[in-house]
C-alpha atoms as a PDB file:
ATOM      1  CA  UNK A   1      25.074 -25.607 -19.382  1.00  0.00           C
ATOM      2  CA  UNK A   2      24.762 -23.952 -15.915  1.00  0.00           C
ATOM      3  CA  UNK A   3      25.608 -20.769 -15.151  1.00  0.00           C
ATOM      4  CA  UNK A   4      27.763 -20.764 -12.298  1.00  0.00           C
ATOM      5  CA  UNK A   5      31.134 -18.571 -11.376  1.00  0.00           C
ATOM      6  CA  UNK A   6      34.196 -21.300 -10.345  1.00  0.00           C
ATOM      7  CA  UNK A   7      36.305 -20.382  -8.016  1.00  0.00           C
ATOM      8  CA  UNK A   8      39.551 -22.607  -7.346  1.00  0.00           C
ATOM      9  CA  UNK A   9      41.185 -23.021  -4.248  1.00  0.00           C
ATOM     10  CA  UNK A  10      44.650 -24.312  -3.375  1.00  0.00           C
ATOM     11  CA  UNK A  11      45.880 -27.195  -1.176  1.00  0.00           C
ATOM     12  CA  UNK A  12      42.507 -29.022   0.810  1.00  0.00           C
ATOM     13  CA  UNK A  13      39.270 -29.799  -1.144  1.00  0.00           C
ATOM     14  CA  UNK A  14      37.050 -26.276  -0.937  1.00  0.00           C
ATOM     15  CA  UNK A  15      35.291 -27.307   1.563  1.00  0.00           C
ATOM     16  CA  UNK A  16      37.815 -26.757   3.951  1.00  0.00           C
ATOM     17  CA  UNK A  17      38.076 -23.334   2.901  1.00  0.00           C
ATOM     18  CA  UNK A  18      34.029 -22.345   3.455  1.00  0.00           C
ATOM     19  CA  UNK A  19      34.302 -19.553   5.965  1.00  0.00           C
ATOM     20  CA  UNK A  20      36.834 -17.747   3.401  1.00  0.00           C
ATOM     21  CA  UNK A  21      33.659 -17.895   1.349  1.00  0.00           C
ATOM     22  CA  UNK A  22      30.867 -17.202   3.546  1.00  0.00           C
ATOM     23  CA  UNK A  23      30.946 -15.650   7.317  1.00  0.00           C
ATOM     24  CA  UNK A  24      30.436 -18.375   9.515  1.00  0.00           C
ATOM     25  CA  UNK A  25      27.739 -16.138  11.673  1.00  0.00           C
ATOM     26  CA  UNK A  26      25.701 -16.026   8.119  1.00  0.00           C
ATOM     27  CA  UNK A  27      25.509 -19.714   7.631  1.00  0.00           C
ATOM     28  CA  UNK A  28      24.782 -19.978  11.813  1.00  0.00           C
ATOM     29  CA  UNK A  29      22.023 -16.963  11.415  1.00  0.00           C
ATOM     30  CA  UNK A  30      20.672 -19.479   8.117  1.00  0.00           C
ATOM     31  CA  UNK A  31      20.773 -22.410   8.759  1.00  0.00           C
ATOM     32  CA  UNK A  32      18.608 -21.409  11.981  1.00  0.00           C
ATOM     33  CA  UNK A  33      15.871 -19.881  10.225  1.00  0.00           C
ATOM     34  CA  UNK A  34      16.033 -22.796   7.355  1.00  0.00           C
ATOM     35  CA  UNK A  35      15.398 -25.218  10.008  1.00  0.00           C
ATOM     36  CA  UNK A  36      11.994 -23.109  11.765  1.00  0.00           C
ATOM     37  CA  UNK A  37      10.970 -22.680   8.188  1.00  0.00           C
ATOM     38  CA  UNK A  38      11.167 -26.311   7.114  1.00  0.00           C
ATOM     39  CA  UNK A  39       9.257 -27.483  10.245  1.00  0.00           C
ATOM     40  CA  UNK A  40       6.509 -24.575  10.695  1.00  0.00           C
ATOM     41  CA  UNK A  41       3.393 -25.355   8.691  1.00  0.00           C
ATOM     42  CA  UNK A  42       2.365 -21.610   8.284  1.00  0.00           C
ATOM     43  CA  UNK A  43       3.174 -20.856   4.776  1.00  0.00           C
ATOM     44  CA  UNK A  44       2.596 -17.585   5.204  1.00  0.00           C
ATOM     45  CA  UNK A  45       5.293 -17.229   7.765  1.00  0.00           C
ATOM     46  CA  UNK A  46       7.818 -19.243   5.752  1.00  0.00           C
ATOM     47  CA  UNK A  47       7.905 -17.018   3.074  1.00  0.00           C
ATOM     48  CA  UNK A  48       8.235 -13.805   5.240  1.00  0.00           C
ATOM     49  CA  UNK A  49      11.460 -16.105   7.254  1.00  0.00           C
ATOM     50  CA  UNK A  50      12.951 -16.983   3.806  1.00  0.00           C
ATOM     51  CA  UNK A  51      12.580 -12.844   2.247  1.00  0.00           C
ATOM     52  CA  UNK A  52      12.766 -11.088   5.420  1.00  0.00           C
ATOM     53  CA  UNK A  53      16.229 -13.147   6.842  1.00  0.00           C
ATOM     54  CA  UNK A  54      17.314 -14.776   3.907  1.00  0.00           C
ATOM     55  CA  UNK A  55      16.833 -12.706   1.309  1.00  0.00           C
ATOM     56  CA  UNK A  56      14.791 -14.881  -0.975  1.00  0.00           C
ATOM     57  CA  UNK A  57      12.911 -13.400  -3.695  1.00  0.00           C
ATOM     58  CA  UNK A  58       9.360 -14.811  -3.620  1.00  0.00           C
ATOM     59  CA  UNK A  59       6.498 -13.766  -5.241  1.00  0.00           C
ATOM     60  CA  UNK A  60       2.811 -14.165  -3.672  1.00  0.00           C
ATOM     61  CA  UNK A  61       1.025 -16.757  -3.158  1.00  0.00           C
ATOM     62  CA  UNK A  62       3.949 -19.425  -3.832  1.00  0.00           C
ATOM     63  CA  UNK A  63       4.035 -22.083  -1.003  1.00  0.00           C
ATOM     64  CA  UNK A  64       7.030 -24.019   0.142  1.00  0.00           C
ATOM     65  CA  UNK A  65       5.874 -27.519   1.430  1.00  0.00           C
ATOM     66  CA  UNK A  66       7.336 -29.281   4.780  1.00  0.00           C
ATOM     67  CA  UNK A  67      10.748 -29.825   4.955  1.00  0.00           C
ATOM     68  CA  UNK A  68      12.550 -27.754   2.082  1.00  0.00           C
ATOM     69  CA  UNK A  69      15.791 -27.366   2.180  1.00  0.00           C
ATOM     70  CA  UNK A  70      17.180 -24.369   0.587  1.00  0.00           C
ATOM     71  CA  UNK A  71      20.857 -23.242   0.295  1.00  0.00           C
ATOM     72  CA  UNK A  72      22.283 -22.772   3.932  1.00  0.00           C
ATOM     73  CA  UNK A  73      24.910 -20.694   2.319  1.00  0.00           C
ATOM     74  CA  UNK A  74      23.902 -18.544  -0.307  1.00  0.00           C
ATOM     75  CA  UNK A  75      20.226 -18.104  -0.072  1.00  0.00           C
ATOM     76  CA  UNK A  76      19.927 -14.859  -1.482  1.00  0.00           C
ATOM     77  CA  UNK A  77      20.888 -16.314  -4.562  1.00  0.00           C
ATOM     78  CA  UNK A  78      17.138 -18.137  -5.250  1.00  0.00           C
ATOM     79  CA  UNK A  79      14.104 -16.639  -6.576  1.00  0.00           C
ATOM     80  CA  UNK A  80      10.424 -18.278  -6.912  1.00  0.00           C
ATOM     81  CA  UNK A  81       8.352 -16.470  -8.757  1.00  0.00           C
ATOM     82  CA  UNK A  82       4.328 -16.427  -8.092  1.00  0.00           C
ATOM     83  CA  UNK A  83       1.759 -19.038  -7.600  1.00  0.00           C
ATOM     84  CA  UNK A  84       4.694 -21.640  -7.506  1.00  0.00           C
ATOM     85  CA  UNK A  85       5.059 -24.603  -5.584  1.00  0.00           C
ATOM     86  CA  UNK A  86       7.676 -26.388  -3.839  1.00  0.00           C
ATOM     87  CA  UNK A  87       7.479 -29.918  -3.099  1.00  0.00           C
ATOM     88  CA  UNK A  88       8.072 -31.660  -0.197  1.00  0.00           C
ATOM     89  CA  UNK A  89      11.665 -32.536   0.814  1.00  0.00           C
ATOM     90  CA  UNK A  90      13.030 -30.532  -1.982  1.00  0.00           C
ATOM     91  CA  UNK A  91      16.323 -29.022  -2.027  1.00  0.00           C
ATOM     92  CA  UNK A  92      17.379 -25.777  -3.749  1.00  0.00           C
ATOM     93  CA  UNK A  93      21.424 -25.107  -4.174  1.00  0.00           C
ATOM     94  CA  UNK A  94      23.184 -22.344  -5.092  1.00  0.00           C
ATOM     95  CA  UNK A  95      26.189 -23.623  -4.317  1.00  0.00           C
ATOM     96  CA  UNK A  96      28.931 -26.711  -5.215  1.00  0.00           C
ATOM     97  CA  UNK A  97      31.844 -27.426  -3.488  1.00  0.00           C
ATOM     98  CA  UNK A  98      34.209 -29.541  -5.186  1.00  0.00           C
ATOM     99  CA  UNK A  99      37.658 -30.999  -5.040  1.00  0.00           C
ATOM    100  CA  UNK A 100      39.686 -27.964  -6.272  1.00  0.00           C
ATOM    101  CA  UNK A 101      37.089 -25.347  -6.798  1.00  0.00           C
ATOM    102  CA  UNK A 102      33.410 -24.361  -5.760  1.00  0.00           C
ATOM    103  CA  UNK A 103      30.910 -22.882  -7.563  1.00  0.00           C
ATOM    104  CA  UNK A 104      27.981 -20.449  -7.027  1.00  0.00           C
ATOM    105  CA  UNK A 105      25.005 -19.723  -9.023  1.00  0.00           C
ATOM    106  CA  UNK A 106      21.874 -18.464  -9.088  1.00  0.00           C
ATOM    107  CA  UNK A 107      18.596 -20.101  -9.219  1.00  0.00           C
ATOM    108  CA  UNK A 108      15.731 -19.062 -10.856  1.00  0.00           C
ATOM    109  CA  UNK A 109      11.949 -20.613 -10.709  1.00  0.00           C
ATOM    110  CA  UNK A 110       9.395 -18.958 -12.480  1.00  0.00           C
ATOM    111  CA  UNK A 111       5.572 -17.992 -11.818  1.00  0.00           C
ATOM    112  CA  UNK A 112       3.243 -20.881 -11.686  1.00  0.00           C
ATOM    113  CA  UNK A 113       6.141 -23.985 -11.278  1.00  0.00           C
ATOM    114  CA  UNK A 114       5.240 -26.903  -9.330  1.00  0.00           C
ATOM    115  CA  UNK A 115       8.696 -28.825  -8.418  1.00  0.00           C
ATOM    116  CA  UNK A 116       7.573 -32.565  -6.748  1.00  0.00           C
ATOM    117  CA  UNK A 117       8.760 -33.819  -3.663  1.00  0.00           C
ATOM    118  CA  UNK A 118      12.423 -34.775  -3.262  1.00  0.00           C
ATOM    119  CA  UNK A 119      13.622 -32.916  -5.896  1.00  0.00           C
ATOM    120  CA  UNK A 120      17.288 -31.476  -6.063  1.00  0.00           C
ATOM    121  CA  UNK A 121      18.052 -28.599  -8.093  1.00  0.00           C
ATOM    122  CA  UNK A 122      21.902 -27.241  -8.351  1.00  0.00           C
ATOM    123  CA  UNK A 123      23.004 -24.401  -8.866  1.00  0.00           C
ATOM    124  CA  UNK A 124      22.670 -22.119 -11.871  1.00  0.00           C
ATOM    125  CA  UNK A 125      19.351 -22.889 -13.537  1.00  0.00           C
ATOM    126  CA  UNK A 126      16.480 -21.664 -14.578  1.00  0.00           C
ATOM    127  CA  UNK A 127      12.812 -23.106 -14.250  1.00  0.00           C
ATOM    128  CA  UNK A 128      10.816 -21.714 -16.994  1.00  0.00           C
ATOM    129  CA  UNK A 129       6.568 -20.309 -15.856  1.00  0.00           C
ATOM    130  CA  UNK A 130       4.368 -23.010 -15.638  1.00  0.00           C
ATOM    131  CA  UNK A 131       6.884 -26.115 -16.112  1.00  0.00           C
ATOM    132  CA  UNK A 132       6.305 -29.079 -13.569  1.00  0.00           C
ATOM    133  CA  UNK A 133       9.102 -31.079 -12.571  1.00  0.00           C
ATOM    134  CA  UNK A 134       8.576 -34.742 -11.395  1.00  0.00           C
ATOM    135  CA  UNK A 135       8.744 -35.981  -7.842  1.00  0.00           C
ATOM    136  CA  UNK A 136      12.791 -37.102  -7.209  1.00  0.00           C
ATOM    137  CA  UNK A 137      13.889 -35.391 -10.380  1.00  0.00           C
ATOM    138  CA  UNK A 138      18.065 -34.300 -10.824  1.00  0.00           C
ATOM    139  CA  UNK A 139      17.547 -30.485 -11.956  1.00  0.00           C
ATOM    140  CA  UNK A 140      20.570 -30.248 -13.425  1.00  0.00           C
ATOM    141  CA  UNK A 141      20.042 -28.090 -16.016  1.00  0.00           C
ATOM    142  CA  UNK A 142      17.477 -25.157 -17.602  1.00  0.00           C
ATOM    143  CA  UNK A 143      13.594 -26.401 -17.717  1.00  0.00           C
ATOM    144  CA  UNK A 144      11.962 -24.829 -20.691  1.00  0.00           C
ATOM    145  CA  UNK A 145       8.701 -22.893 -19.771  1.00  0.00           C
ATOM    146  CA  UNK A 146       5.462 -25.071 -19.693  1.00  0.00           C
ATOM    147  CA  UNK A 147       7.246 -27.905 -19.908  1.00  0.00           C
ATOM    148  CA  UNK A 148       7.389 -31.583 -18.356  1.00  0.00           C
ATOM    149  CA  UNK A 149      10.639 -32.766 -17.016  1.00  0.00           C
ATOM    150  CA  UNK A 150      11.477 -35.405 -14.603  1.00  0.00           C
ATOM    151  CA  UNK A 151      14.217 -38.360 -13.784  1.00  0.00           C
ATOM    152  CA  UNK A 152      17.943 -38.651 -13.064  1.00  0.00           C
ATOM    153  CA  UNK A 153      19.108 -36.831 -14.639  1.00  0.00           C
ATOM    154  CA  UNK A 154      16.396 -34.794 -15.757  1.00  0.00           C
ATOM    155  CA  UNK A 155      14.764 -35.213 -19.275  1.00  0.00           C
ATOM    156  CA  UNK A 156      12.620 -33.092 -20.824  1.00  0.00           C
ATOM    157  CA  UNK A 157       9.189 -35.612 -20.921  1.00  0.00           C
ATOM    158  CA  UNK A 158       7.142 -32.878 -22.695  1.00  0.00           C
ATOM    159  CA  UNK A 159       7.623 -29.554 -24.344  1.00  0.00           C
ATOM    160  CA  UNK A 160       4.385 -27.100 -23.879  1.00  0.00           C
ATOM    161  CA  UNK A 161       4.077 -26.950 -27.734  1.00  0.00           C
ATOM    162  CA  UNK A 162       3.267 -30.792 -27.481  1.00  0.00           C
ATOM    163  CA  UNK A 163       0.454 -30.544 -24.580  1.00  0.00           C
ATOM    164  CA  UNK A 164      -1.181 -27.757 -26.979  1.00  0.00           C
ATOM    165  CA  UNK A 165      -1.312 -30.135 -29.675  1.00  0.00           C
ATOM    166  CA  UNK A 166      -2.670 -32.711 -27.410  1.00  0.00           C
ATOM    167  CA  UNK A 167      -5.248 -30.639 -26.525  1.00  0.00           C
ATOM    168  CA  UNK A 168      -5.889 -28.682 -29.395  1.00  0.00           C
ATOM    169  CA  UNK A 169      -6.659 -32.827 -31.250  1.00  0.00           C
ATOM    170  CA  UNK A 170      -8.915 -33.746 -27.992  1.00  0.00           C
END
């Protein structure tokens, strides 16, 4: 299960209700830096956009590839830990809206990760140190560390106890 916090809304679907949620200004100000950082190809200088305007928590050495999309509204809410990578095309959400509610949650991606290209990953989950998710995978839930996961949804493909076997017969 996700974690994420609901919160319902009356009358129109929640989107309608977005700047009640978050400042209009803020998503402006975001979205603005999202887009420089998903076009520049200075890694360096994406991660400084994404912690230094965003508030992104990023640890060194992680690289975001071309074009990744995260969260226009609720940035803040995403960490990477170090040494990660993040595939091109990808998109990180920490946010739902939905018919009668949205939902917010954080997301968290640990040290060494490598997430493949077009990947989506919603809200409230968690992306265990050194687990690789597929290219085009649904993260729709938590990925164990050292694991394999991929698909849509997302399966767990192999558990790090099973690659140490593997290697520990080879």
């Amino acid at each position: 299960m996700r974690r994420t916090e609901r919160h319902k809304v009356e009358g129109s679907n929640s989107l309608w209700h977005v700047y009640k949620t978050v400042p209009f200004w803020k998503v402006m100000r975001n979205f603005i830096v999202i887009q420089a950082a998903r076009y520049t190809p200075f890694l360096g200088m994406k991660n400084w956009l994404y912690r230094t305007f965003l508030g992104v928590k990023i640890g060194e050495q992680t690289s975001f590839a071309l074009m990744v999309m995260l969260d226009v509204m609720f940035p803040e809410k995403i960490s990477v830990g170090k040494n990660s990578i993040i595939g091109y095309n990808t998109t990180i959400l920490a946010h739902e809206y939905l018919i009668h509610e949205y939902r917010l949650g954080s997301v968290e991606i640990g040290d060494e990760v490598l997430i493949g290209a077009n990947t989506t990953i919603l809200p409230g989950v968690k992306i265990g140190d050194g687990a690789i998710v597929s290219a085009s995978t649904l993260v729709h839930k938590d990925v164990p560390p050292g694991s394999f996961v991929g698909g849509n949804p997302m399966q767990i493909l192999r558990l790090k106890e099973d690659s140490e076997k593997t290697n520990d017969s080879l």
